[in-house]
C-alpha atoms as a PDB file:
ATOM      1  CA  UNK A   1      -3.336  88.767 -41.551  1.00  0.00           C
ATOM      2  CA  UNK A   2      -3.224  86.278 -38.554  1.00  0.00           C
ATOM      3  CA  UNK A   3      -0.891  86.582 -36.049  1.00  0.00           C
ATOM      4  CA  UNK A   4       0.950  83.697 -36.417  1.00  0.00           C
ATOM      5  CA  UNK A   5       1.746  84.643 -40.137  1.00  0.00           C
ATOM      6  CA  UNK A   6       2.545  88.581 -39.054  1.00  0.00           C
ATOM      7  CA  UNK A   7       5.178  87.254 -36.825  1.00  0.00           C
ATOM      8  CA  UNK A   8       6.408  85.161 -39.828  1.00  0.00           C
ATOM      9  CA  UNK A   9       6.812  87.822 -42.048  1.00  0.00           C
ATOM     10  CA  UNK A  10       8.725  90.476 -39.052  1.00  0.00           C
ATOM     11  CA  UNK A  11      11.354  87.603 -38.756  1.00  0.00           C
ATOM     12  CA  UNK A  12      11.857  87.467 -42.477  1.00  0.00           C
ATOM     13  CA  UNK A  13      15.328  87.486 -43.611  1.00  0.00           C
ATOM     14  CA  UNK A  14      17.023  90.787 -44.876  1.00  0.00           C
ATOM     15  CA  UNK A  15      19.454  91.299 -47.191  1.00  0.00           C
ATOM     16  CA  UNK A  16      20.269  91.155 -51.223  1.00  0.00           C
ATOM     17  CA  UNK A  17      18.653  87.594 -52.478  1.00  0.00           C
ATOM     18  CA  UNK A  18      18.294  85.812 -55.494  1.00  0.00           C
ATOM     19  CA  UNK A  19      15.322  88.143 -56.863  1.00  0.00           C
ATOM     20  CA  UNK A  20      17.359  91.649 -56.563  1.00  0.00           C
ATOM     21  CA  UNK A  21      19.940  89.630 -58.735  1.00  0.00           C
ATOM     22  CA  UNK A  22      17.415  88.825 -61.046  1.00  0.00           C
ATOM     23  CA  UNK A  23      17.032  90.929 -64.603  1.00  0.00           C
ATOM     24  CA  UNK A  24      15.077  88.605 -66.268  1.00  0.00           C
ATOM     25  CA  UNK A  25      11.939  89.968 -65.050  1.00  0.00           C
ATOM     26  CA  UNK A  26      12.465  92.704 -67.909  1.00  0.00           C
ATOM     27  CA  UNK A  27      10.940  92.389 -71.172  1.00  0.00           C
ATOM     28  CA  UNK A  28      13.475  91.886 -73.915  1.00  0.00           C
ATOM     29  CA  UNK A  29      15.946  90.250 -71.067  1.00  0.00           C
ATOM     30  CA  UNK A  30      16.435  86.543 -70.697  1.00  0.00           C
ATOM     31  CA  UNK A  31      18.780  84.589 -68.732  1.00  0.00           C
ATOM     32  CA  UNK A  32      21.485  84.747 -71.209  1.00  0.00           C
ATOM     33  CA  UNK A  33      21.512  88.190 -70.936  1.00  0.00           C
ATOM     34  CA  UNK A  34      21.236  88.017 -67.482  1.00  0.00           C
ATOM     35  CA  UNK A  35      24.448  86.571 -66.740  1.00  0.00           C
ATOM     36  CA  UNK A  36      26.414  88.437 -69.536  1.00  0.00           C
ATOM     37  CA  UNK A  37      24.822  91.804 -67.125  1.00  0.00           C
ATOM     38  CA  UNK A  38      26.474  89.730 -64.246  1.00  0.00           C
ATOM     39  CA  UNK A  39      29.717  89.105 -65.991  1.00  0.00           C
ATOM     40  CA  UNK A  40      30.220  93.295 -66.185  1.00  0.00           C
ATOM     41  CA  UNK A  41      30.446  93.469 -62.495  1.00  0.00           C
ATOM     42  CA  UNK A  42      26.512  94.533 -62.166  1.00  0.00           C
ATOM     43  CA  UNK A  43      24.793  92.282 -60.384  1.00  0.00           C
ATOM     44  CA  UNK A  44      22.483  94.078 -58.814  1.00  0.00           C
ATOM     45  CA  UNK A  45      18.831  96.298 -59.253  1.00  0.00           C
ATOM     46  CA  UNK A  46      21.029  99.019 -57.615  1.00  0.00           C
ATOM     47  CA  UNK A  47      24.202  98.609 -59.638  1.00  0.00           C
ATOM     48  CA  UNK A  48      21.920  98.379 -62.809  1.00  0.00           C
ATOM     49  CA  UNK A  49      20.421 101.542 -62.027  1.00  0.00           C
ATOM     50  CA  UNK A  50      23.370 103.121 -61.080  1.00  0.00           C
ATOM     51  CA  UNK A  51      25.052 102.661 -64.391  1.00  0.00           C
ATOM     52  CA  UNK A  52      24.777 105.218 -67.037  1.00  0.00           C
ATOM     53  CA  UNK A  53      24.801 102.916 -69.966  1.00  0.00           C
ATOM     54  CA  UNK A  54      25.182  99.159 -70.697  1.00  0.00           C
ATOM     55  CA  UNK A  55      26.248  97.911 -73.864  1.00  0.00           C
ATOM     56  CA  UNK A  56      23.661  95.900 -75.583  1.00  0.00           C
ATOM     57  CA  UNK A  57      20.923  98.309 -74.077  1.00  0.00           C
ATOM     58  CA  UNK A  58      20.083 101.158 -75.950  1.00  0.00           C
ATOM     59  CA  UNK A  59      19.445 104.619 -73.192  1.00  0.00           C
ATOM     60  CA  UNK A  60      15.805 104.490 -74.192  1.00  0.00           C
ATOM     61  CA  UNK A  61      15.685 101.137 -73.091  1.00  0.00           C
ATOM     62  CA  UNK A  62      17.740 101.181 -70.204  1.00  0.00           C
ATOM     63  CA  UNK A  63      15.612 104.477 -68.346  1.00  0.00           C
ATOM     64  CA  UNK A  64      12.477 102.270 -69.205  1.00  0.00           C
ATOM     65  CA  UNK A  65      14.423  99.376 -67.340  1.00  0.00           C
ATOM     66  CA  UNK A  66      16.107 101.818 -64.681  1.00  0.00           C
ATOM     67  CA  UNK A  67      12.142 102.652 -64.027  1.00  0.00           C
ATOM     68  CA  UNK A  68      10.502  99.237 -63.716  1.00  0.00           C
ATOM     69  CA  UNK A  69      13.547  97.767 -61.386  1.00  0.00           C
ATOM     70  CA  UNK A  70      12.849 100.962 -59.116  1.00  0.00           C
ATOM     71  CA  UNK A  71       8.880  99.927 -59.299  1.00  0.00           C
ATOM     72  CA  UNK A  72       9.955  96.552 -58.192  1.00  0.00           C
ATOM     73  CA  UNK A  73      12.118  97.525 -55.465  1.00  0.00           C
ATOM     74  CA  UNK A  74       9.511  99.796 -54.239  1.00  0.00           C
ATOM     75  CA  UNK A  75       6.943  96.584 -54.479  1.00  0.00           C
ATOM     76  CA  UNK A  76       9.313  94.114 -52.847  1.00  0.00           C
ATOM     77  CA  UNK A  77      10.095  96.633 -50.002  1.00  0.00           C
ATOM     78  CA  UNK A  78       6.009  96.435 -49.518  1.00  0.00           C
ATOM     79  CA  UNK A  79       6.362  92.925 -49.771  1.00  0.00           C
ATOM     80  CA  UNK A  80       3.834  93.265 -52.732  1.00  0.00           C
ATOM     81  CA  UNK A  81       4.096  89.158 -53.943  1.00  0.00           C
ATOM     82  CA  UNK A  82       1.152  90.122 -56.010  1.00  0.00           C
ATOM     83  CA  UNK A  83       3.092  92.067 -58.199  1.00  0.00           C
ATOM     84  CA  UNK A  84       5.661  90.090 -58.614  1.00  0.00           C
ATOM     85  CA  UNK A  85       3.056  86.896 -59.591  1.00  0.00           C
ATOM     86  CA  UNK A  86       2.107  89.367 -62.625  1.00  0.00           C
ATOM     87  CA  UNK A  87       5.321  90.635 -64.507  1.00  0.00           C
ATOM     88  CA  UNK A  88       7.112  87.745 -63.836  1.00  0.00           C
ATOM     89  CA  UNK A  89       7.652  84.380 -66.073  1.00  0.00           C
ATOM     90  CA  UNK A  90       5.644  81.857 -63.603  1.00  0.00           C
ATOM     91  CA  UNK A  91       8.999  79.119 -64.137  1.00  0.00           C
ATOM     92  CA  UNK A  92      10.888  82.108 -62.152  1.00  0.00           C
ATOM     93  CA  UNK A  93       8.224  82.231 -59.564  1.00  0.00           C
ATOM     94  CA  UNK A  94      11.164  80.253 -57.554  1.00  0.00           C
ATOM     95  CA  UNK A  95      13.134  83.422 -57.516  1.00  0.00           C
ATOM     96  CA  UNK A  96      11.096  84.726 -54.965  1.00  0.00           C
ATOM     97  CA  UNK A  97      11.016  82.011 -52.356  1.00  0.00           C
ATOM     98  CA  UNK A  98      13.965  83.243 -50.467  1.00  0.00           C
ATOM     99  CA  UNK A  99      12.756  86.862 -49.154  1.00  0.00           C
ATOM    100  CA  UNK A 100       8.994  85.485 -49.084  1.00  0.00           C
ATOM    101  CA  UNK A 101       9.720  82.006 -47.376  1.00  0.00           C
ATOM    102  CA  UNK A 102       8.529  83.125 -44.100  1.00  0.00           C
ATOM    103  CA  UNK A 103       5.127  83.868 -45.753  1.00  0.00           C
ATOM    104  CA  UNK A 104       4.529  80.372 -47.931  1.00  0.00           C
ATOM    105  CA  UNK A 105       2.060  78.415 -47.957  1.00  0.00           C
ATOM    106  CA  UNK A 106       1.965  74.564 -48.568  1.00  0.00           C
ATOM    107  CA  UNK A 107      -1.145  72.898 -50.872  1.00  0.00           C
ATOM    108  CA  UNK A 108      -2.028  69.826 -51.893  1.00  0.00           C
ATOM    109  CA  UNK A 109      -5.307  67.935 -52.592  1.00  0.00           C
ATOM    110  CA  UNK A 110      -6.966  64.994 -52.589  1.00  0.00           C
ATOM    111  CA  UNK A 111      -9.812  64.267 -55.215  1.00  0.00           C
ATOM    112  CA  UNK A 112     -12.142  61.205 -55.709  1.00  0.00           C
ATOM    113  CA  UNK A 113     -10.448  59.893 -58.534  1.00  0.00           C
ATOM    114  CA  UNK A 114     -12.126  61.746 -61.566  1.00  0.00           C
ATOM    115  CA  UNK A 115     -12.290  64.546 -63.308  1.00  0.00           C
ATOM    116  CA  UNK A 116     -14.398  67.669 -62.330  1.00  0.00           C
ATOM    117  CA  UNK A 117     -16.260  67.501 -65.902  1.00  0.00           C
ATOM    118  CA  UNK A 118     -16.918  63.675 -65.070  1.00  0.00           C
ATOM    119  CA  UNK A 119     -18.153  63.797 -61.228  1.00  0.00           C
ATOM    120  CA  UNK A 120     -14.965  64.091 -59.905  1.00  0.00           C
ATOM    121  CA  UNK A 121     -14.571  66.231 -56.930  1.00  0.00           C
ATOM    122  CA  UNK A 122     -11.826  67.394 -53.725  1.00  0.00           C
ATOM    123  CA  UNK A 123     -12.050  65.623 -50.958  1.00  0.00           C
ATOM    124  CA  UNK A 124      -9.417  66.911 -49.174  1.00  0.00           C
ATOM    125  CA  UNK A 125      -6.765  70.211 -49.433  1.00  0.00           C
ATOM    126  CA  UNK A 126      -3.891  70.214 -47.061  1.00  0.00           C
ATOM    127  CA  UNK A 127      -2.591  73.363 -46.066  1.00  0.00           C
ATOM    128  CA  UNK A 128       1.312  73.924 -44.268  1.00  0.00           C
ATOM    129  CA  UNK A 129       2.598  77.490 -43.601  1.00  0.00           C
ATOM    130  CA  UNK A 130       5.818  75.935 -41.356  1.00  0.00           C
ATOM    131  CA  UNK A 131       4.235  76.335 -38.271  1.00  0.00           C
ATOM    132  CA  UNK A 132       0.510  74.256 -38.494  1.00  0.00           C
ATOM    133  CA  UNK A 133      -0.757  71.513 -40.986  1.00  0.00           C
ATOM    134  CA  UNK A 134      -4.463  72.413 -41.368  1.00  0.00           C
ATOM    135  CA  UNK A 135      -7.294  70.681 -43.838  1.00  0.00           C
ATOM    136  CA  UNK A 136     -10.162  71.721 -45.331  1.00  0.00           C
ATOM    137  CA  UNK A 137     -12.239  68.644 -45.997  1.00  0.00           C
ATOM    138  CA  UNK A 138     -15.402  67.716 -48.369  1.00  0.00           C
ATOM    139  CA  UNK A 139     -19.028  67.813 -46.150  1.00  0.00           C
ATOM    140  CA  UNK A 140     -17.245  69.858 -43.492  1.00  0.00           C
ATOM    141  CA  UNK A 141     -15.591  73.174 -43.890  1.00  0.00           C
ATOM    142  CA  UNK A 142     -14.509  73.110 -47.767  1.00  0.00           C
ATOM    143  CA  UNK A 143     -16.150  75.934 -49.196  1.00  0.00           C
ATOM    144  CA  UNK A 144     -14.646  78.679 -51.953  1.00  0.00           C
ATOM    145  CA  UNK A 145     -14.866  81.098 -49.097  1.00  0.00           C
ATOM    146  CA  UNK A 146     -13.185  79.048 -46.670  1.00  0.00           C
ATOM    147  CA  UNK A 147     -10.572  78.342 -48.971  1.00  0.00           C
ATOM    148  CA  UNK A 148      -9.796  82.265 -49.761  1.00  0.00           C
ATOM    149  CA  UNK A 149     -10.043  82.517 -46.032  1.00  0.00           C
ATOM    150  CA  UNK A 150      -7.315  79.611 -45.757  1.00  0.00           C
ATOM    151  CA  UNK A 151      -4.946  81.147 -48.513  1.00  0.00           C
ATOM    152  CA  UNK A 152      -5.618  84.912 -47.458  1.00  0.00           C
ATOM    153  CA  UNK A 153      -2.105  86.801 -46.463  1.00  0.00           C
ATOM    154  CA  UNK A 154       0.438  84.296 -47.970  1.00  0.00           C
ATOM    155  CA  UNK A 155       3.133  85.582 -50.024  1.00  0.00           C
ATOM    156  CA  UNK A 156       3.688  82.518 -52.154  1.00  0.00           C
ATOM    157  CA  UNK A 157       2.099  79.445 -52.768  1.00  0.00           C
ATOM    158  CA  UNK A 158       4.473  76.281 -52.694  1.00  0.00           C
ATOM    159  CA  UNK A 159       2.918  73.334 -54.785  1.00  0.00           C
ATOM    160  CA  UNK A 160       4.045  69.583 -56.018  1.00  0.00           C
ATOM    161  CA  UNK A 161       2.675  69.114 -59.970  1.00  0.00           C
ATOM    162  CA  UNK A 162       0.054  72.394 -58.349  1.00  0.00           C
ATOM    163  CA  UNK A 163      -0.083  74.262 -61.487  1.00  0.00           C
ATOM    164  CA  UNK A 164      -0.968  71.687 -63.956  1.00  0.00           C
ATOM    165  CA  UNK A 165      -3.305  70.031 -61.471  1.00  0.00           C
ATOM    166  CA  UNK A 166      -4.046  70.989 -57.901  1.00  0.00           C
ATOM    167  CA  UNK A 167      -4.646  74.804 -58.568  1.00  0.00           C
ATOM    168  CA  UNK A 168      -6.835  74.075 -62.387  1.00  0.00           C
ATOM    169  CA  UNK A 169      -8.750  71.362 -60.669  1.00  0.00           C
ATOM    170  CA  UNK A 170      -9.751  73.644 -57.670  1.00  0.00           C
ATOM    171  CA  UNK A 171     -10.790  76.697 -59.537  1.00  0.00           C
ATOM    172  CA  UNK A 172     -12.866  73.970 -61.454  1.00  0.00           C
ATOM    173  CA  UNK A 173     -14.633  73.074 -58.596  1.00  0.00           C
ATOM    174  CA  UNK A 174     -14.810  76.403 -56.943  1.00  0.00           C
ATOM    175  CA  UNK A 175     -14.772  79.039 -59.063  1.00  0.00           C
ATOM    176  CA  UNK A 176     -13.996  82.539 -57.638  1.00  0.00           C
ATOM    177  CA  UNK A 177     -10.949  80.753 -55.527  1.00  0.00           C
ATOM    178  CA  UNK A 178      -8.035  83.245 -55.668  1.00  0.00           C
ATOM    179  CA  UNK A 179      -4.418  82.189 -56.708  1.00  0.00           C
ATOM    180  CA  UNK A 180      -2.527  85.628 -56.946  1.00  0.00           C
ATOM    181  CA  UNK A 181       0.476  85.138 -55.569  1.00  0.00           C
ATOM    182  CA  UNK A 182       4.003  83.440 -56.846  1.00  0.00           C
ATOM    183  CA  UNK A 183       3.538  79.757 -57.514  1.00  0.00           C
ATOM    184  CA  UNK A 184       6.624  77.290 -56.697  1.00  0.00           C
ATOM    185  CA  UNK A 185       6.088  74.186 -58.368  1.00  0.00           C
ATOM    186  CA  UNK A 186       8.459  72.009 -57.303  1.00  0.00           C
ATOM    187  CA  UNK A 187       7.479  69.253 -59.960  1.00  0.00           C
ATOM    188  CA  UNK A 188       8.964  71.736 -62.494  1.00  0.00           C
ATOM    189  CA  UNK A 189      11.516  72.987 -60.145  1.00  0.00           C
ATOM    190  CA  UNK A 190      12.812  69.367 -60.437  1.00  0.00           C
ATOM    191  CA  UNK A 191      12.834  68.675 -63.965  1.00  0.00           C
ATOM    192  CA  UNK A 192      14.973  71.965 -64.829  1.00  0.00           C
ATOM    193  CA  UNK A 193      17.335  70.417 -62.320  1.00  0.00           C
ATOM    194  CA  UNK A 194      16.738  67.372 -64.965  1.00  0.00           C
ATOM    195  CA  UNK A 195      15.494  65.939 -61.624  1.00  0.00           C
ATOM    196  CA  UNK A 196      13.237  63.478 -62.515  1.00  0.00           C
ATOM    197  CA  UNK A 197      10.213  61.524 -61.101  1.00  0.00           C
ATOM    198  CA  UNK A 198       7.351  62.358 -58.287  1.00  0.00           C
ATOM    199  CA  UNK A 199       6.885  63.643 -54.442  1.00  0.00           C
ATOM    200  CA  UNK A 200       7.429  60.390 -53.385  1.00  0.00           C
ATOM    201  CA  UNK A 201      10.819  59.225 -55.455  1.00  0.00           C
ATOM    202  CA  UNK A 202      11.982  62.948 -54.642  1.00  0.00           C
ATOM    203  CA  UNK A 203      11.482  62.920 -50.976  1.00  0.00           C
ATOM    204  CA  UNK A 204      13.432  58.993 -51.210  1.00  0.00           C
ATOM    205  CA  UNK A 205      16.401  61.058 -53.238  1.00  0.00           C
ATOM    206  CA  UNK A 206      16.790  63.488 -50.803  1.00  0.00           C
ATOM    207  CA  UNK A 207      16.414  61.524 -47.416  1.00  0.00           C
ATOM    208  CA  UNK A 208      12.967  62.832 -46.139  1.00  0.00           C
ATOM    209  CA  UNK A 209      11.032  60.956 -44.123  1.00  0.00           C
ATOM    210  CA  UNK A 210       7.210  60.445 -43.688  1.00  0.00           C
ATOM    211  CA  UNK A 211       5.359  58.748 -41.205  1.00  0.00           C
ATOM    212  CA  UNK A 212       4.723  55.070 -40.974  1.00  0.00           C
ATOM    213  CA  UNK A 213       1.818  54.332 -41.217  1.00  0.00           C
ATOM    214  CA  UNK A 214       1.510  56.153 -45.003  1.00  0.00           C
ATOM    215  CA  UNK A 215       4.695  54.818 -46.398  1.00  0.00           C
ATOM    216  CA  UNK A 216       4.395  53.751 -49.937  1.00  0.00           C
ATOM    217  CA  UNK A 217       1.071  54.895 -50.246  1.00  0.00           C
ATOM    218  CA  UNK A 218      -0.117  56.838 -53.322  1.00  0.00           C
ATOM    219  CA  UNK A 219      -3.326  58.841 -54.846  1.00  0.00           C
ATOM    220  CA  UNK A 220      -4.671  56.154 -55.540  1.00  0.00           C
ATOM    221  CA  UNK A 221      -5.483  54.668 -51.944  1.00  0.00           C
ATOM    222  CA  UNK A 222      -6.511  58.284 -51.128  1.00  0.00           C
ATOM    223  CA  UNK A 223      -8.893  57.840 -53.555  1.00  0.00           C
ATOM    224  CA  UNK A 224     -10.459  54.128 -52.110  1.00  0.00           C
ATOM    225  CA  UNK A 225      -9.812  55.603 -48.362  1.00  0.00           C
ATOM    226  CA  UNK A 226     -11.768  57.953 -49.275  1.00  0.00           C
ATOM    227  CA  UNK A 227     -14.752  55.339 -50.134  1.00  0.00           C
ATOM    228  CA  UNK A 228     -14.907  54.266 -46.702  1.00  0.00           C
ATOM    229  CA  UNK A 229     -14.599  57.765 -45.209  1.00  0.00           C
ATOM    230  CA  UNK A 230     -18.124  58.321 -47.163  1.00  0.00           C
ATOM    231  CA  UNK A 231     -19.181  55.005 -45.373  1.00  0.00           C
ATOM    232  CA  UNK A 232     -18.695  56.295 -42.069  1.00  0.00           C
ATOM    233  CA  UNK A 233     -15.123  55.298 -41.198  1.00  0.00           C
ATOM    234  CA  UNK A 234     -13.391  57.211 -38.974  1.00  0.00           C
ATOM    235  CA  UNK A 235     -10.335  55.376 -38.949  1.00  0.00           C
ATOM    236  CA  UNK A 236     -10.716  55.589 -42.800  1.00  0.00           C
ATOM    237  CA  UNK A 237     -10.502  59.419 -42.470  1.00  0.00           C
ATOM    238  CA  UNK A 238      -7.439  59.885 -40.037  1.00  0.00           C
ATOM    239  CA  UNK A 239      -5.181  57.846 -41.750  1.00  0.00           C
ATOM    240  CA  UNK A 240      -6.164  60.045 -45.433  1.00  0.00           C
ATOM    241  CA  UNK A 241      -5.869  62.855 -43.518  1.00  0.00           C
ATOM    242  CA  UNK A 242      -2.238  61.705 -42.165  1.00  0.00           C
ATOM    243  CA  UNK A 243      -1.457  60.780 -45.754  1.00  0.00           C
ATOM    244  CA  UNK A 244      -2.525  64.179 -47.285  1.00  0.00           C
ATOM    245  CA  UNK A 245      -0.510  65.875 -43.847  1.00  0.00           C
ATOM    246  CA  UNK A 246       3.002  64.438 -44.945  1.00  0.00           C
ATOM    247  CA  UNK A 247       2.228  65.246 -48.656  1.00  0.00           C
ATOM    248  CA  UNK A 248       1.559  68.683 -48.163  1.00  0.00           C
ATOM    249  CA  UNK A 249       4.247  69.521 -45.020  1.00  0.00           C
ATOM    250  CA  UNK A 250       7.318  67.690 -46.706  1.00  0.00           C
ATOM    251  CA  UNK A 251       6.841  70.140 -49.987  1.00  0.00           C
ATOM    252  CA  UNK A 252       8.540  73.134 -47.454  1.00  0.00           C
ATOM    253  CA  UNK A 253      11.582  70.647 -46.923  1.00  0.00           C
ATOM    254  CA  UNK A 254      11.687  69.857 -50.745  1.00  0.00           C
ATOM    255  CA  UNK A 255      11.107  73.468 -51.292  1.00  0.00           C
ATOM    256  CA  UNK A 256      14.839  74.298 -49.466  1.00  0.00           C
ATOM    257  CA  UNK A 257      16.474  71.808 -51.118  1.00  0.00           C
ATOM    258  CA  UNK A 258      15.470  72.585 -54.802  1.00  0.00           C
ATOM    259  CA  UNK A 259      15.677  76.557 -54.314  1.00  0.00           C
ATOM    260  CA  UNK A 260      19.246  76.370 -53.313  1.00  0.00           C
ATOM    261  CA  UNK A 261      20.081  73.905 -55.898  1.00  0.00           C
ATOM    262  CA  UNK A 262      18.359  76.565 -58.579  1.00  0.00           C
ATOM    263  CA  UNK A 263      19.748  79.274 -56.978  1.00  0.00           C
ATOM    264  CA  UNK A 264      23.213  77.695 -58.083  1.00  0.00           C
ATOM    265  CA  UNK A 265      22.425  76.865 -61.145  1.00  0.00           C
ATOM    266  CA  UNK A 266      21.948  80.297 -62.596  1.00  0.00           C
ATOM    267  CA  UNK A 267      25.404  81.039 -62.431  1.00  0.00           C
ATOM    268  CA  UNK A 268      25.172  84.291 -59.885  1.00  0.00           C
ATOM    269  CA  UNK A 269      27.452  82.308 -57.156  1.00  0.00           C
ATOM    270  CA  UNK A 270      30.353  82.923 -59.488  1.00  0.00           C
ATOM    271  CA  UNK A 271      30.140  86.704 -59.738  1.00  0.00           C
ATOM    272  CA  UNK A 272      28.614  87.308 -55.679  1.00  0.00           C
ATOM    273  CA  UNK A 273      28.552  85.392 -52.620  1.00  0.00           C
ATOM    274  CA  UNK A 274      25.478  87.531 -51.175  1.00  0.00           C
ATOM    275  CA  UNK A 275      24.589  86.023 -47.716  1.00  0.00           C
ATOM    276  CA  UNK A 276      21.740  84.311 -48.790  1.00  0.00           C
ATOM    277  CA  UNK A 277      20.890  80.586 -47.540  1.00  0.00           C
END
């Protein structure tokens, strides 16, 4: 792990967060049954465990349950996001941002314009950890291995529209690139908020800014900037590189805005008021 990340993840914040509230990362319990846990006062993997029966959970059920949420909290305290990516429902991959913020990771890409199966190919990825915007760009220093390199030690990947396109379309291109850890999409973040519409409208909604020079531009002048990168332009190549820099840094801001709005809408603010921000 570099050091920039290690001193990330020492300043992490402490304390009971949306995932230790969260029962819904047990077979057999949804979010219904989720809050009518919350509703009986347990709200908690602690006060869950510490309860010798809950009705609506049979015993046998409830030691296999007592188990797991004592393998989680044993995985969490290990800050183990690579556990969490497996048992867990990826559209409650959000749950985790809080206690693994300090350890994110920012993606997007650019592409020529097609798909893989039809020449199309990445140009550019972006990548943001809240400290340094860094890009890994076509002819240069994108490679599968550089890109495992680039993603190595991150606790969760934060993506806009990611797991229906950036993520498929990379392991397309380079097979053997590892995504293993929680995946916040923000694009579906957004829409269970009923928050409709793309990065751009989103950032508009919400008052964040981008720089000048790439206002209102979109994939699809990537795409012909791009075209006169491959014909030598240099100027061609700063300003997509600027373009794919405010895409890919302005997901962490989104990323604050949408977790806390989630984090409300599950209903736990009624039973706790936990510390979290």
């Amino acid at each position: 792990m570099n050091c920039r990340l290690y001193s990330k993840m020492q300043g992490a914040r402490k304390g009971v967060c949306v995932i230790r509230h969260t029962f819904s990362l047990l077979n057999g319990i949804g979010e219904k049954l989720e809050r009518a846990i919350w509703k009986k006062k347990i709200l908690t993997w602690s006060d869950f465990c510490g309860c010798g029966e809950i009705e609506g959970i049979s015993p046998e059920r409830k030691s296999s349950y007592d188990d797991q949420l004592a393998q989680a909290s044993m995985e969490l305290s290990m800050e183990n996001s690579e556990y969490f990516a497996r048992i867990m429902k990826r559209r409650e991959h959000w749950r985790l941002f809080d206690v693994f913020r300090n350890g994110a990771v920012c993606l997007d890409i650019e592409t020529n314009g097609y798909q893989p199966d039809h020449g199309g190919y990445v140009t550019v990825v972006g990548l943001y950890d809240g400290f340094e915007w860094r890009s890994l760009t076509r002819g240069e220093n994108l490679t599968v291995d550089s890109l495992n390199r680039a993603l190595k030690g991150y606790k969760c990947l934060l993506t806009f529209y990611g797991s229906a396109f950036d993520v498929p379309f990379l392991q397309r291109c380079f097979p053997g690139v590892k995504f293993d850890i929680p995946h916040f999409d923000l694009c579906f973040a957004a829409r269970k908020l009923e928050i409709n519409g793309g990065l751009k409208k989103l950032e508009t909604l919400f008052g964040i800014e981008r720089d000048d020079n790439v206002k209102g531009m979109n994939g699809y002048d990537a795409v012909k900037l791009w075209e006169q990168v491959k014909k030598g332009s240099g100027e061609a190549k700063e300003l997509l590189l600027m373009y794919n820099r405010e895409d890919t840094m302005n997901l962490l801001k989104l990323a604050d805005i949408l977790y806390q709005r989630l984090r409300h809408a599950t209903g736990i603010e009624e039973y706790t008021a936990c510390g979290c921000t």
